[in-house]
PDB file of N, CA and C in Angstrom:
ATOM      1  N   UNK A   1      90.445-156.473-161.415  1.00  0.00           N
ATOM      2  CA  UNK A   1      90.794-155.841-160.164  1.00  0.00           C
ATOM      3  C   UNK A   1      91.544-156.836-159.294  1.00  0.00           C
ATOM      4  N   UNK A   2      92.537-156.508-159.030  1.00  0.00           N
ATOM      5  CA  UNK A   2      93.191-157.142-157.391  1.00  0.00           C
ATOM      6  C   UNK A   2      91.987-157.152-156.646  1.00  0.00           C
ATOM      7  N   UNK A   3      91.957-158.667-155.846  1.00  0.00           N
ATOM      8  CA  UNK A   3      91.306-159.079-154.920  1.00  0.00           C
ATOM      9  C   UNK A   3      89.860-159.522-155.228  1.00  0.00           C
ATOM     10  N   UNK A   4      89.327-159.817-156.903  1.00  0.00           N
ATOM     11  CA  UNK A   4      88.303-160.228-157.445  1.00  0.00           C
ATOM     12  C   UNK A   4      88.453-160.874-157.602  1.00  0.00           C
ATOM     13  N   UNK A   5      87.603-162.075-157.768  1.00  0.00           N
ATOM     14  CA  UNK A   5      87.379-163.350-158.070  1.00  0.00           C
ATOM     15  C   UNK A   5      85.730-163.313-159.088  1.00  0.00           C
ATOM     16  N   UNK A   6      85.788-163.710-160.354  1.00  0.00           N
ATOM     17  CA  UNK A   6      84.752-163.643-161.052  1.00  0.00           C
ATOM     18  C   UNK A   6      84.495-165.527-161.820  1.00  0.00           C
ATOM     19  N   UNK A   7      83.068-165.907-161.031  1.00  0.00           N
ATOM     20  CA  UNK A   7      83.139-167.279-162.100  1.00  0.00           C
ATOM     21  C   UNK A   7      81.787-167.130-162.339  1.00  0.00           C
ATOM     22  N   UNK A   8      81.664-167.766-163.465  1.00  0.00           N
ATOM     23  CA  UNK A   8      80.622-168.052-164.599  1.00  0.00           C
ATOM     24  C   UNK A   8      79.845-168.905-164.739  1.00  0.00           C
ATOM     25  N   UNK A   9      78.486-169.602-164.306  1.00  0.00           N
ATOM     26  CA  UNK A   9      77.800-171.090-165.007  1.00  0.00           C
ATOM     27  C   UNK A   9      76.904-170.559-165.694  1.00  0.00           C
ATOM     28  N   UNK A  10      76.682-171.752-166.992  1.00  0.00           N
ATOM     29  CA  UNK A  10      75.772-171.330-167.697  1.00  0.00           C
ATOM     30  C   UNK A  10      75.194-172.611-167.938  1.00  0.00           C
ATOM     31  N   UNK A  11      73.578-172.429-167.984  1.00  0.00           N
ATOM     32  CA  UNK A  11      72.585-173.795-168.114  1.00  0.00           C
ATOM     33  C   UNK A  11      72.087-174.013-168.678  1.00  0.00           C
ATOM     34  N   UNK A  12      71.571-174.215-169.993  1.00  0.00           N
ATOM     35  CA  UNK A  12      70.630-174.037-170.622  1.00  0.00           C
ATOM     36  C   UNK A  12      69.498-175.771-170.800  1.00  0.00           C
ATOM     37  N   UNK A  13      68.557-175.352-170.326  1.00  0.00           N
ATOM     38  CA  UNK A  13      67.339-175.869-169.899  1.00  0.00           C
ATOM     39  C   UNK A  13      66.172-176.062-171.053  1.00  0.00           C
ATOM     40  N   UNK A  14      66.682-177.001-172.265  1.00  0.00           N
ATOM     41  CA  UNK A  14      65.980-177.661-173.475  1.00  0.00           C
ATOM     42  C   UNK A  14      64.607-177.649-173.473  1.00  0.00           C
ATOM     43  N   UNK A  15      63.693-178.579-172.204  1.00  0.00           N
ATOM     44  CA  UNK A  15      62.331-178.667-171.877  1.00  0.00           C
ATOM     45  C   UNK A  15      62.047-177.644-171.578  1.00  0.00           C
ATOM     46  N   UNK A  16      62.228-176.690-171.036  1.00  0.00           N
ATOM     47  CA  UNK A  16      61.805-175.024-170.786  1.00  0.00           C
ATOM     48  C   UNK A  16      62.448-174.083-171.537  1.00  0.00           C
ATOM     49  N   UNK A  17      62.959-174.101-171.908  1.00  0.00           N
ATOM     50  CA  UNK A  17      63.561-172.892-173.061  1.00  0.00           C
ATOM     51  C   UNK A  17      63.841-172.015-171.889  1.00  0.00           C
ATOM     52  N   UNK A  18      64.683-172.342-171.271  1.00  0.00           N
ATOM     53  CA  UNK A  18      65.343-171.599-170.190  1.00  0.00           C
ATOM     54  C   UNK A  18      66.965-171.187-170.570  1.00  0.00           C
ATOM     55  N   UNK A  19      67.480-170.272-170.329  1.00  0.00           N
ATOM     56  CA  UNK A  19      69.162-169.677-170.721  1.00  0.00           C
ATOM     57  C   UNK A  19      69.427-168.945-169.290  1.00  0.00           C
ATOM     58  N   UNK A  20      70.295-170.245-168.348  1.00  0.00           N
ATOM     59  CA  UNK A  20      70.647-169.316-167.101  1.00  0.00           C
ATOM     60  C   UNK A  20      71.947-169.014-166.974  1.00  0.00           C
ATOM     61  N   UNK A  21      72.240-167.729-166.740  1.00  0.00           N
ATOM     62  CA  UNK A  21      73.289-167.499-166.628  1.00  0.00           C
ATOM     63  C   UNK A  21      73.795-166.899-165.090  1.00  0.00           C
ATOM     64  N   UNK A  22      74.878-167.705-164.514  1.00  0.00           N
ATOM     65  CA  UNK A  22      75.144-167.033-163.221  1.00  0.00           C
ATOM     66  C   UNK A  22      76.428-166.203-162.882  1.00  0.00           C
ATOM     67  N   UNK A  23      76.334-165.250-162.463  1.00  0.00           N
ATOM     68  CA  UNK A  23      77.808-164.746-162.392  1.00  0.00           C
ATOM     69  C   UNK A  23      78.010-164.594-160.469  1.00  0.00           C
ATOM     70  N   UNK A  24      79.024-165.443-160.363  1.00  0.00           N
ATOM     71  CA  UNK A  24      79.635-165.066-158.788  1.00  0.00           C
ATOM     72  C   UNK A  24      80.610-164.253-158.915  1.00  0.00           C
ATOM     73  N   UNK A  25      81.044-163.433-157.827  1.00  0.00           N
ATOM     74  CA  UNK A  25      81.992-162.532-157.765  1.00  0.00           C
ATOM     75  C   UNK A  25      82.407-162.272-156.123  1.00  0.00           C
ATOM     76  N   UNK A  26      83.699-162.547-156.059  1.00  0.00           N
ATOM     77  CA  UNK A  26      83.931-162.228-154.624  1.00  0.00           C
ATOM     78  C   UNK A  26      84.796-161.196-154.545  1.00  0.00           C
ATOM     79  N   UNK A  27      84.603-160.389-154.098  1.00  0.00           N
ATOM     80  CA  UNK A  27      85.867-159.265-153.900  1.00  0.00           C
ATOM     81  C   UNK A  27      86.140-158.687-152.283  1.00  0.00           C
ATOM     82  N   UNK A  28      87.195-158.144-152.132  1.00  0.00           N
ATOM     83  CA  UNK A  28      88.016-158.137-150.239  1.00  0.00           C
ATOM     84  C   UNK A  28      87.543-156.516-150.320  1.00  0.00           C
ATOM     85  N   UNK A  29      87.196-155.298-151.528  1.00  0.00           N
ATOM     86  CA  UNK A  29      87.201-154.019-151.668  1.00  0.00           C
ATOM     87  C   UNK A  29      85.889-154.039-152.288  1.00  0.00           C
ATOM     88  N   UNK A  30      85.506-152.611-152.241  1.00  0.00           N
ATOM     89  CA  UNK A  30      83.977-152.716-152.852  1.00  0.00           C
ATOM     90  C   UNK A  30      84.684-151.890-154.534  1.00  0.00           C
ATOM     91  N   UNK A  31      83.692-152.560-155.128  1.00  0.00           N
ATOM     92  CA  UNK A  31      83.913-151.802-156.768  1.00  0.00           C
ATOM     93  C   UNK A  31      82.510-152.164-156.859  1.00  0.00           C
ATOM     94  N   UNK A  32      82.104-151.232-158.018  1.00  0.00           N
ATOM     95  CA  UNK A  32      81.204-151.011-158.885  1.00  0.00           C
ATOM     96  C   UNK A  32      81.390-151.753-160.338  1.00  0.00           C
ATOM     97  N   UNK A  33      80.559-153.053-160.214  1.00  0.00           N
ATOM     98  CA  UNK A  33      80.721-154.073-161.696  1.00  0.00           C
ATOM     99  C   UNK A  33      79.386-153.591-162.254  1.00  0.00           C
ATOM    100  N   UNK A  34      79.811-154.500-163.923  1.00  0.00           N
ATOM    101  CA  UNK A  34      78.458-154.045-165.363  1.00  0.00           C
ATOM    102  C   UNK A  34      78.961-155.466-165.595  1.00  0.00           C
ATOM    103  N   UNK A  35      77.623-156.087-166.047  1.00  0.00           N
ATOM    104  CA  UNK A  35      77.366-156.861-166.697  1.00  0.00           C
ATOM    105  C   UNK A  35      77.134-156.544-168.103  1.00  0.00           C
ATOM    106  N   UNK A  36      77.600-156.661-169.445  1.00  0.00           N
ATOM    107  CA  UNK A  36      76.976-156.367-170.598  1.00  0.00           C
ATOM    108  C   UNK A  36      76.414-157.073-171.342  1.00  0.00           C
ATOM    109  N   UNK A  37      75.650-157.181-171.783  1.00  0.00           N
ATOM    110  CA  UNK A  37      74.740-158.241-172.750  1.00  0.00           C
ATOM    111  C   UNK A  37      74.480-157.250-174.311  1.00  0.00           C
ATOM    112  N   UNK A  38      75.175-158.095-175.302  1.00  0.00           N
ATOM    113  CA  UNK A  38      75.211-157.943-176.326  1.00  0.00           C
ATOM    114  C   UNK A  38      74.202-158.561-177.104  1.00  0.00           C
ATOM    115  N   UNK A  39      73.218-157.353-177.850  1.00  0.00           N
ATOM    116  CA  UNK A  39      71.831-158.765-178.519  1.00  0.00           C
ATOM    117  C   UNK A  39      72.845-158.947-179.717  1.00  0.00           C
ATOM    118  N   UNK A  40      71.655-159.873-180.350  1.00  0.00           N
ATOM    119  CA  UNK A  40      72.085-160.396-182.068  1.00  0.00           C
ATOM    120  C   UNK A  40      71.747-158.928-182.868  1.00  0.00           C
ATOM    121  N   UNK A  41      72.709-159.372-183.700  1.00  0.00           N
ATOM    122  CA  UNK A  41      72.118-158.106-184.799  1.00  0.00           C
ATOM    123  C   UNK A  41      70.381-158.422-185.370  1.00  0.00           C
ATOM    124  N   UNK A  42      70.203-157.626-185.456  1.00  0.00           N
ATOM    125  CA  UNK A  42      68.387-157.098-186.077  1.00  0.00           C
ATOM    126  C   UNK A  42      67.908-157.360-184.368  1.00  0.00           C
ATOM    127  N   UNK A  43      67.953-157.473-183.441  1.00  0.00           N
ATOM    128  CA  UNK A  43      67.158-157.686-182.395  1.00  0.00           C
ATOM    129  C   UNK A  43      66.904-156.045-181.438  1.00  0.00           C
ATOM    130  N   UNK A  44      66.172-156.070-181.359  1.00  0.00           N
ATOM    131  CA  UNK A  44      65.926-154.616-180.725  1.00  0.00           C
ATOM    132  C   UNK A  44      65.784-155.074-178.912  1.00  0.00           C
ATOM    133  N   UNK A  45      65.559-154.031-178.453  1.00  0.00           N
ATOM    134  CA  UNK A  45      65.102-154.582-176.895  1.00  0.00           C
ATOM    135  C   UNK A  45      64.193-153.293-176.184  1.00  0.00           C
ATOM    136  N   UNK A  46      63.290-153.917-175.621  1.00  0.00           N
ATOM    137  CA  UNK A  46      62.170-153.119-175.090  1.00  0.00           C
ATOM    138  C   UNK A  46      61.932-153.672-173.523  1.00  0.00           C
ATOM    139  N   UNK A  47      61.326-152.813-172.786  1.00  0.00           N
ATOM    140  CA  UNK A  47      61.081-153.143-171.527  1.00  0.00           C
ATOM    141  C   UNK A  47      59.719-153.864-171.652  1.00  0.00           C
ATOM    142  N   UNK A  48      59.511-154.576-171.048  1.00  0.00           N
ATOM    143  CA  UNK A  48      58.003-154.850-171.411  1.00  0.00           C
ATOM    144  C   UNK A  48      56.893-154.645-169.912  1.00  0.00           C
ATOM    145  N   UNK A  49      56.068-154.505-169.910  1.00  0.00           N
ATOM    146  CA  UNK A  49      54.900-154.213-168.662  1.00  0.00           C
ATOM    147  C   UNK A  49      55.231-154.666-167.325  1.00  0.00           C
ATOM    148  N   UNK A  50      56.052-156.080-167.605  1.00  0.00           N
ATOM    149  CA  UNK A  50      55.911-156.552-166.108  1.00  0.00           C
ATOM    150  C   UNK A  50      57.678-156.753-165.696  1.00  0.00           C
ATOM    151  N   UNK A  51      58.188-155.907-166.466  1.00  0.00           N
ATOM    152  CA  UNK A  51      59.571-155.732-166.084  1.00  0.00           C
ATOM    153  C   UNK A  51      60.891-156.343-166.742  1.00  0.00           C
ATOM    154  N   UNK A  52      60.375-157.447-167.372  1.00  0.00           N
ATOM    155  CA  UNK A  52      61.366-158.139-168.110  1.00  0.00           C
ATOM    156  C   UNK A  52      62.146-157.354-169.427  1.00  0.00           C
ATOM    157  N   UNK A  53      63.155-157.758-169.514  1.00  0.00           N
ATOM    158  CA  UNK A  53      63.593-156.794-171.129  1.00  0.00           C
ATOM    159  C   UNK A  53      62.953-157.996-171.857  1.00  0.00           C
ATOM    160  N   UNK A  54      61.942-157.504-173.047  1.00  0.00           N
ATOM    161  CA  UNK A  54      62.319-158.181-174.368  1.00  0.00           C
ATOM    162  C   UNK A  54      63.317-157.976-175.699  1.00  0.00           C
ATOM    163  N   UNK A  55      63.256-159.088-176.405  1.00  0.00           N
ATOM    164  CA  UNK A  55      63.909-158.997-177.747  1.00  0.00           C
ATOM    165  C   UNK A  55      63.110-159.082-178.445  1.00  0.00           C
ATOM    166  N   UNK A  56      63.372-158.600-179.096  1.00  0.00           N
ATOM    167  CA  UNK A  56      62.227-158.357-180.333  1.00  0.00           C
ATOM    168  C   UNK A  56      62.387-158.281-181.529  1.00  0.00           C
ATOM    169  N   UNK A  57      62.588-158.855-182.484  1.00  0.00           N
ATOM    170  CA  UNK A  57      62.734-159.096-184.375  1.00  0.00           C
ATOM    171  C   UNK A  57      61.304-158.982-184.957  1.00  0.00           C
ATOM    172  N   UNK A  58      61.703-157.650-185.947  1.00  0.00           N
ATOM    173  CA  UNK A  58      60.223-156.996-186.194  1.00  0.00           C
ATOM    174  C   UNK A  58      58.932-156.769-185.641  1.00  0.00           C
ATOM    175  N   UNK A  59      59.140-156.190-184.294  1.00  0.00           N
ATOM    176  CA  UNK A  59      58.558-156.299-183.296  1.00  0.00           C
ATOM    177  C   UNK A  59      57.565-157.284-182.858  1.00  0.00           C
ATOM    178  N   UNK A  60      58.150-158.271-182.556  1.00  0.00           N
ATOM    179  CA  UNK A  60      57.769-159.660-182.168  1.00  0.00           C
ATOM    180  C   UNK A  60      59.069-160.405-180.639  1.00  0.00           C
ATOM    181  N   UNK A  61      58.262-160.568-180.119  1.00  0.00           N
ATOM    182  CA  UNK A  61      58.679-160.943-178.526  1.00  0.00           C
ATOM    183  C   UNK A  61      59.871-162.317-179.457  1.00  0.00           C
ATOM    184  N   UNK A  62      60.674-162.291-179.108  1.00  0.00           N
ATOM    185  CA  UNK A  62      61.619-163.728-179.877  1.00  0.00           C
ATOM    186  C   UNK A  62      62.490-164.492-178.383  1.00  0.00           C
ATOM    187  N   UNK A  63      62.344-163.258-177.410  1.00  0.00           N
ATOM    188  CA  UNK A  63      62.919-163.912-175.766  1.00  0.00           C
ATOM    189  C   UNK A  63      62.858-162.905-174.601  1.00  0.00           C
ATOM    190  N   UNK A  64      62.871-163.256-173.630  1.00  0.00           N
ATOM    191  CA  UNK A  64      62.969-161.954-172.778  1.00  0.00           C
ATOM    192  C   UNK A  64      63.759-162.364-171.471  1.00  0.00           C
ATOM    193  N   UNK A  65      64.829-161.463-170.826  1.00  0.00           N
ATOM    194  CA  UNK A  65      65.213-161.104-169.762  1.00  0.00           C
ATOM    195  C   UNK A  65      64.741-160.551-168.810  1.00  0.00           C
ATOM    196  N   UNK A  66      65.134-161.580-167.944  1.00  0.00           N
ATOM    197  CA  UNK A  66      65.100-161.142-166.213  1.00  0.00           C
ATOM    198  C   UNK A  66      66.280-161.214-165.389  1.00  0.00           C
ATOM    199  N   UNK A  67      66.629-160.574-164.386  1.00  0.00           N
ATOM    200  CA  UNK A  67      67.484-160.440-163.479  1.00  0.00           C
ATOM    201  C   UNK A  67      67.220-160.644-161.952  1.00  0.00           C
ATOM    202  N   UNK A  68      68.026-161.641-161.642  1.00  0.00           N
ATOM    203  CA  UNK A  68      67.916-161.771-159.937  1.00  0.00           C
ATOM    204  C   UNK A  68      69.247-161.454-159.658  1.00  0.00           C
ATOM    205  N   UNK A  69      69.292-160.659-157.940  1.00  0.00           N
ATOM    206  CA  UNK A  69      70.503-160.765-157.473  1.00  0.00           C
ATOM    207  C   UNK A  69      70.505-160.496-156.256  1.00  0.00           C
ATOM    208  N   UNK A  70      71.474-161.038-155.199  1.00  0.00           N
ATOM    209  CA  UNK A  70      71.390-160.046-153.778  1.00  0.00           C
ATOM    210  C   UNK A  70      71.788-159.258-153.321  1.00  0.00           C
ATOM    211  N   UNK A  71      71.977-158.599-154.618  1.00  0.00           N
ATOM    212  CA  UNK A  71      72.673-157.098-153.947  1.00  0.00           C
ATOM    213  C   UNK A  71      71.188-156.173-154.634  1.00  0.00           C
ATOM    214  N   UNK A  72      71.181-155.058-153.431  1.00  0.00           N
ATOM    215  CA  UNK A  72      70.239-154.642-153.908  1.00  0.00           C
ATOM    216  C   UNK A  72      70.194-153.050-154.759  1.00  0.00           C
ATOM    217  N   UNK A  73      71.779-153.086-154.756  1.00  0.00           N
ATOM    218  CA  UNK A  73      71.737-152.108-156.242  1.00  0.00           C
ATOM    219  C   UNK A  73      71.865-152.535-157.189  1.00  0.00           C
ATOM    220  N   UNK A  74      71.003-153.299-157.683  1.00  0.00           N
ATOM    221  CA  UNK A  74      70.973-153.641-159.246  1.00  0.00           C
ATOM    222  C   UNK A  74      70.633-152.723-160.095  1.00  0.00           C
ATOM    223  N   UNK A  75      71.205-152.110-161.068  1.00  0.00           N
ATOM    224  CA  UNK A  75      70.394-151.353-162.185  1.00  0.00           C
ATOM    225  C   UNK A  75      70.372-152.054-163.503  1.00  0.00           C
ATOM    226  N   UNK A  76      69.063-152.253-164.201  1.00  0.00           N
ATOM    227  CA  UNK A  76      69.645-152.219-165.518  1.00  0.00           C
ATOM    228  C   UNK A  76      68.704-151.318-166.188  1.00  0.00           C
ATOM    229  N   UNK A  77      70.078-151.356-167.575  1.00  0.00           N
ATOM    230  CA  UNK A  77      69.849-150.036-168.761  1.00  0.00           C
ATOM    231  C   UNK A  77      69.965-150.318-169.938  1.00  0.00           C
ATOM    232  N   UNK A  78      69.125-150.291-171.020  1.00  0.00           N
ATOM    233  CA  UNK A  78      69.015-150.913-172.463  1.00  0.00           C
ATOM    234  C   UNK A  78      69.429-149.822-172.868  1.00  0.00           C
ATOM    235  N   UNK A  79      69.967-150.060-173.928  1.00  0.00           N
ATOM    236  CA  UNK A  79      70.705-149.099-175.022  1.00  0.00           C
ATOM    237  C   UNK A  79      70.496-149.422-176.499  1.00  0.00           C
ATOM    238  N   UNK A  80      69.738-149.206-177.310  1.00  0.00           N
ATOM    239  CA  UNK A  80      69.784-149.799-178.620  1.00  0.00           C
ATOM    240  C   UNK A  80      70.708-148.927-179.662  1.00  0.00           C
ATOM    241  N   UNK A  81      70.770-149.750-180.433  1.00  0.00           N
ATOM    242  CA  UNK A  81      72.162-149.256-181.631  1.00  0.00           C
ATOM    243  C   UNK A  81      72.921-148.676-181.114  1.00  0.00           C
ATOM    244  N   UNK A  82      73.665-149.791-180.255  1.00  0.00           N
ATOM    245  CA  UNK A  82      75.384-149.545-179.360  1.00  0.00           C
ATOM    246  C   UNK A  82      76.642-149.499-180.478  1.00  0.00           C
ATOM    247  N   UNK A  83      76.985-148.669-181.116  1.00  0.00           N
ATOM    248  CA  UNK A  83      78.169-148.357-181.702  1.00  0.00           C
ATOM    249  C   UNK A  83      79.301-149.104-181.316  1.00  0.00           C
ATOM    250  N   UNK A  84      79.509-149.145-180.428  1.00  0.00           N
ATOM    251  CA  UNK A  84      80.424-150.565-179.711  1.00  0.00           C
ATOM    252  C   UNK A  84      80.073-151.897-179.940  1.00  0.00           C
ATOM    253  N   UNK A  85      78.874-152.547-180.757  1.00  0.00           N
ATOM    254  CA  UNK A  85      78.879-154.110-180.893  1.00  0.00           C
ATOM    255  C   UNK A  85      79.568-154.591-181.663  1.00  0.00           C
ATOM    256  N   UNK A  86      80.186-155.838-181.257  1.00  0.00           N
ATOM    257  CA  UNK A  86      81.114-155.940-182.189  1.00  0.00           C
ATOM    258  C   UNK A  86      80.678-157.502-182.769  1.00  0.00           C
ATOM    259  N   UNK A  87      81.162-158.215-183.791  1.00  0.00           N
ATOM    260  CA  UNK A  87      80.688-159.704-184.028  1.00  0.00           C
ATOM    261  C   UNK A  87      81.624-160.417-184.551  1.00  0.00           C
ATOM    262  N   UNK A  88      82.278-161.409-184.484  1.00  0.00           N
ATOM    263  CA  UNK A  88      83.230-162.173-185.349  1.00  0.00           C
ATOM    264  C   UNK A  88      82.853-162.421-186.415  1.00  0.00           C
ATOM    265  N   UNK A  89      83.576-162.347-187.306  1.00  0.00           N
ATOM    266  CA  UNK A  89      82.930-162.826-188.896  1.00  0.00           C
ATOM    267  C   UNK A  89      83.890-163.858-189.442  1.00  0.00           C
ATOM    268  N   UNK A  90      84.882-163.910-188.689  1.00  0.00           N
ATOM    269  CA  UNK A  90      85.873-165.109-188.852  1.00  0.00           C
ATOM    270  C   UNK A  90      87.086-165.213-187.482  1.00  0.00           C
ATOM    271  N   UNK A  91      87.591-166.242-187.275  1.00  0.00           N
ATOM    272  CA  UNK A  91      88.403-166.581-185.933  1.00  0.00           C
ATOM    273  C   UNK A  91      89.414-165.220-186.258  1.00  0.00           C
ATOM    274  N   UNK A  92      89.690-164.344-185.439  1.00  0.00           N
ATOM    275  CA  UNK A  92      90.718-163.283-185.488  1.00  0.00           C
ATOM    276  C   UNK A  92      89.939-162.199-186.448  1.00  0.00           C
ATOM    277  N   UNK A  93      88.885-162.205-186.769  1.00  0.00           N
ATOM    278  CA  UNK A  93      88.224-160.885-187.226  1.00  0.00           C
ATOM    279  C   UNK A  93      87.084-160.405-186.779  1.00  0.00           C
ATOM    280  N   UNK A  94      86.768-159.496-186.563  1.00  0.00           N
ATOM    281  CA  UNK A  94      85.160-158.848-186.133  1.00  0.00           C
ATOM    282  C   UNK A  94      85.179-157.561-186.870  1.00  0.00           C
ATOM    283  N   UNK A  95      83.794-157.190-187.233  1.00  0.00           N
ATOM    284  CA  UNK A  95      83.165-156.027-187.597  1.00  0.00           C
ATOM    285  C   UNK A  95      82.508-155.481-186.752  1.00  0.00           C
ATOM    286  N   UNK A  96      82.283-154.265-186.866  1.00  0.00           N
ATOM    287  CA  UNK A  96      81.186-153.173-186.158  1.00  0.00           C
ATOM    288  C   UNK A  96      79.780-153.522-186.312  1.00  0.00           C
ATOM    289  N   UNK A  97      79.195-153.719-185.530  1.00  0.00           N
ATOM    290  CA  UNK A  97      77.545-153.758-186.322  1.00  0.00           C
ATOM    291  C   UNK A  97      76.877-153.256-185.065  1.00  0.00           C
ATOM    292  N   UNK A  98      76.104-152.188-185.360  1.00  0.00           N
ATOM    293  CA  UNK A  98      75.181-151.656-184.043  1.00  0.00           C
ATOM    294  C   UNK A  98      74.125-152.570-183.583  1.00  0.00           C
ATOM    295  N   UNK A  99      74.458-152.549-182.369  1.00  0.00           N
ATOM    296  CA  UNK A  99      73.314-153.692-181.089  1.00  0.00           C
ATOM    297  C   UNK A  99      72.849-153.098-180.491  1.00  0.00           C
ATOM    298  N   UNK A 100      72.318-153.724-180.051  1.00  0.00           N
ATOM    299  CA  UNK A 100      71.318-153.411-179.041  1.00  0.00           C
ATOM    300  C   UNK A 100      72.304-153.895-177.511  1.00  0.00           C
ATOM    301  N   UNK A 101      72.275-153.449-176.089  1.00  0.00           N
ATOM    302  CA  UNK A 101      73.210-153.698-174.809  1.00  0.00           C
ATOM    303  C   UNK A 101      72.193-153.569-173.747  1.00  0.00           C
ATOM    304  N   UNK A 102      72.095-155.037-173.246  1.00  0.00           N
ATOM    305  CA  UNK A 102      71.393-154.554-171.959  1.00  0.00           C
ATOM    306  C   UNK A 102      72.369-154.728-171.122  1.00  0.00           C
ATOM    307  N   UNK A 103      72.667-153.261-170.152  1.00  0.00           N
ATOM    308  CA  UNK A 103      73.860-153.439-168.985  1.00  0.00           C
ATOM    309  C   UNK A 103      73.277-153.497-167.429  1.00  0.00           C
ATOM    310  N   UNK A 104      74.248-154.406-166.503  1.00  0.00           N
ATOM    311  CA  UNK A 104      73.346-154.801-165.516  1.00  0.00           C
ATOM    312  C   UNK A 104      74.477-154.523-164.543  1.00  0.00           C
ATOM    313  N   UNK A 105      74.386-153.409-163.772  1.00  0.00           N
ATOM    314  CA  UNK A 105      75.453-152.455-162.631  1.00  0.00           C
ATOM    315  C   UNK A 105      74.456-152.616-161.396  1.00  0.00           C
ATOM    316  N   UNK A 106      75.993-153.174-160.212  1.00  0.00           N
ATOM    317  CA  UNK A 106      75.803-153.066-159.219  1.00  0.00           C
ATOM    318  C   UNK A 106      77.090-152.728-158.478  1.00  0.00           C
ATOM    319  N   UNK A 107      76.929-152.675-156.936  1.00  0.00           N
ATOM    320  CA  UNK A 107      77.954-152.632-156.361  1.00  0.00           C
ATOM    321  C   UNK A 107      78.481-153.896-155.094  1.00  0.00           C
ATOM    322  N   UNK A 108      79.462-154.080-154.688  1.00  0.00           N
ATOM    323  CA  UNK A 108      79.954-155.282-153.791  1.00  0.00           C
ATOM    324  C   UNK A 108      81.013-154.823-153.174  1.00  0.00           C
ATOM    325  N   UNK A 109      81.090-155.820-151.938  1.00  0.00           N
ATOM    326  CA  UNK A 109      81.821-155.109-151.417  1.00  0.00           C
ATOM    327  C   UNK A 109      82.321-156.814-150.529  1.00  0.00           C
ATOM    328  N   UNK A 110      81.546-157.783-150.877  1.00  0.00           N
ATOM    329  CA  UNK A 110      82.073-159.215-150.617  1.00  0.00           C
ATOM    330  C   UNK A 110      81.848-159.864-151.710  1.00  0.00           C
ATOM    331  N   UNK A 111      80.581-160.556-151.285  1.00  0.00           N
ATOM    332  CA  UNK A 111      80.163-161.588-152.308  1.00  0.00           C
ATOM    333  C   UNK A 111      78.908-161.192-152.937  1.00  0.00           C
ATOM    334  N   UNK A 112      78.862-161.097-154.450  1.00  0.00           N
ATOM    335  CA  UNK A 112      77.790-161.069-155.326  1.00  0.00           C
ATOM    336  C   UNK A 112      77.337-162.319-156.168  1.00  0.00           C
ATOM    337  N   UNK A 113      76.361-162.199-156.308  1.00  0.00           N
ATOM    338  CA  UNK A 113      75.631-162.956-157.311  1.00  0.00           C
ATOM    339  C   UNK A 113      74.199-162.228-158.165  1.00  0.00           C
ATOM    340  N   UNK A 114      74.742-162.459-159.386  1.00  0.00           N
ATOM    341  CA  UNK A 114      73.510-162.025-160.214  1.00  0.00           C
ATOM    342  C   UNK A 114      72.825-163.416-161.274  1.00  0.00           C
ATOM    343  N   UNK A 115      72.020-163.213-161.407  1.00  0.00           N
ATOM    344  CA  UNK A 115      71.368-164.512-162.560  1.00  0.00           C
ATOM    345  C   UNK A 115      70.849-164.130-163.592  1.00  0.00           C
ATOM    346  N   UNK A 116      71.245-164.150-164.386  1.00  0.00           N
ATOM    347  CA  UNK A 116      70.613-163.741-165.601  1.00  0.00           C
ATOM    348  C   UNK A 116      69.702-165.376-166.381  1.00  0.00           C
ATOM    349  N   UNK A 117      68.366-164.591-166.500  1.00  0.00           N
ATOM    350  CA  UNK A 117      67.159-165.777-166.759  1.00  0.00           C
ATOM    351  C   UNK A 117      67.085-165.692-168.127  1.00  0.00           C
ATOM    352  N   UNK A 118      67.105-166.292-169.414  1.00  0.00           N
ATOM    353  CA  UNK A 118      66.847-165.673-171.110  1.00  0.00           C
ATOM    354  C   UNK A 118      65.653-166.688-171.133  1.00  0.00           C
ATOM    355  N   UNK A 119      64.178-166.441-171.362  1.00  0.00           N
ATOM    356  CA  UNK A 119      63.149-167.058-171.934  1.00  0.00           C
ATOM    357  C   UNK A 119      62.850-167.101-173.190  1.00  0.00           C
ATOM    358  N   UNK A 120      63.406-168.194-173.557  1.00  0.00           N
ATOM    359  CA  UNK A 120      63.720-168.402-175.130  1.00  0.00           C
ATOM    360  C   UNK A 120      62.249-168.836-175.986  1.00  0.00           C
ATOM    361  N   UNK A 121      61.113-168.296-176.894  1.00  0.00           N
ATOM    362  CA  UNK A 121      60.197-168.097-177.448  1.00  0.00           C
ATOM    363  C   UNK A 121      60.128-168.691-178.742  1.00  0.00           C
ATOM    364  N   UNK A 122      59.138-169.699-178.428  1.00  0.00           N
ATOM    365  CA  UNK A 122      58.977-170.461-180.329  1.00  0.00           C
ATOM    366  C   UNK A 122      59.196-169.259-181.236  1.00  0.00           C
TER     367      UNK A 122
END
């Protein structure tokens, strides 16, 4: 979009098995952004009790997502076996392989920030 500004840090935190991901976004107009998160193939995703998405390989917790942000329309929406995942299988090639998508929609109308937390699981 004209008049967006989108930047990216990403942290990942060895002693905690932490995966942070931040997205800033400044925009002069309001739009409606998605975040998409593409799992690994075989990983499923479930909501779990206290709100977090998990991942799950043969139904076994393997990491789980959380979301912070200050906007307070955040939605997110899991989708499993997304027909749209796609994977590289070599530099300049990808295949189809159904994923799993957790998408994370809000709206702005200055400045956003969302964080995406991944709790990475022996």
């Amino acid at each position: 979009f004209d008049g967006v500004r989108h930047e990216r840090t990403v942290h990942l935190d060895l002693t905690s098995s932490l995966l942070t991901v931040t997205d800033h976004i400044d925009t002069t107009d309001e739009h409606r952004f998605t975040i998409l998160w593409h799992t690994a193939p075989g990983l499923e995703t479930a909501i779990a009790p206290d709100g977090r998405i998990a991942l799950e390989r043969d139904g076994q917790p393997v990491a789980y997502m959380r979301f912070e942000s200050n906007e307070t329309s955040l939605t997110v929406h899991v989708a499993s076996d997304d027909p749209a995942g796609r994977r590289s299988v070599r530099l300049g090639g990808v295949e189809a392989l159904p994923t799993s998508v957790v998408s994370v929609s809000f709206e702005a109308d200055d400045q956003a920030r969302v964080v995406t937390i991944v709790e990475l699981l022996d």
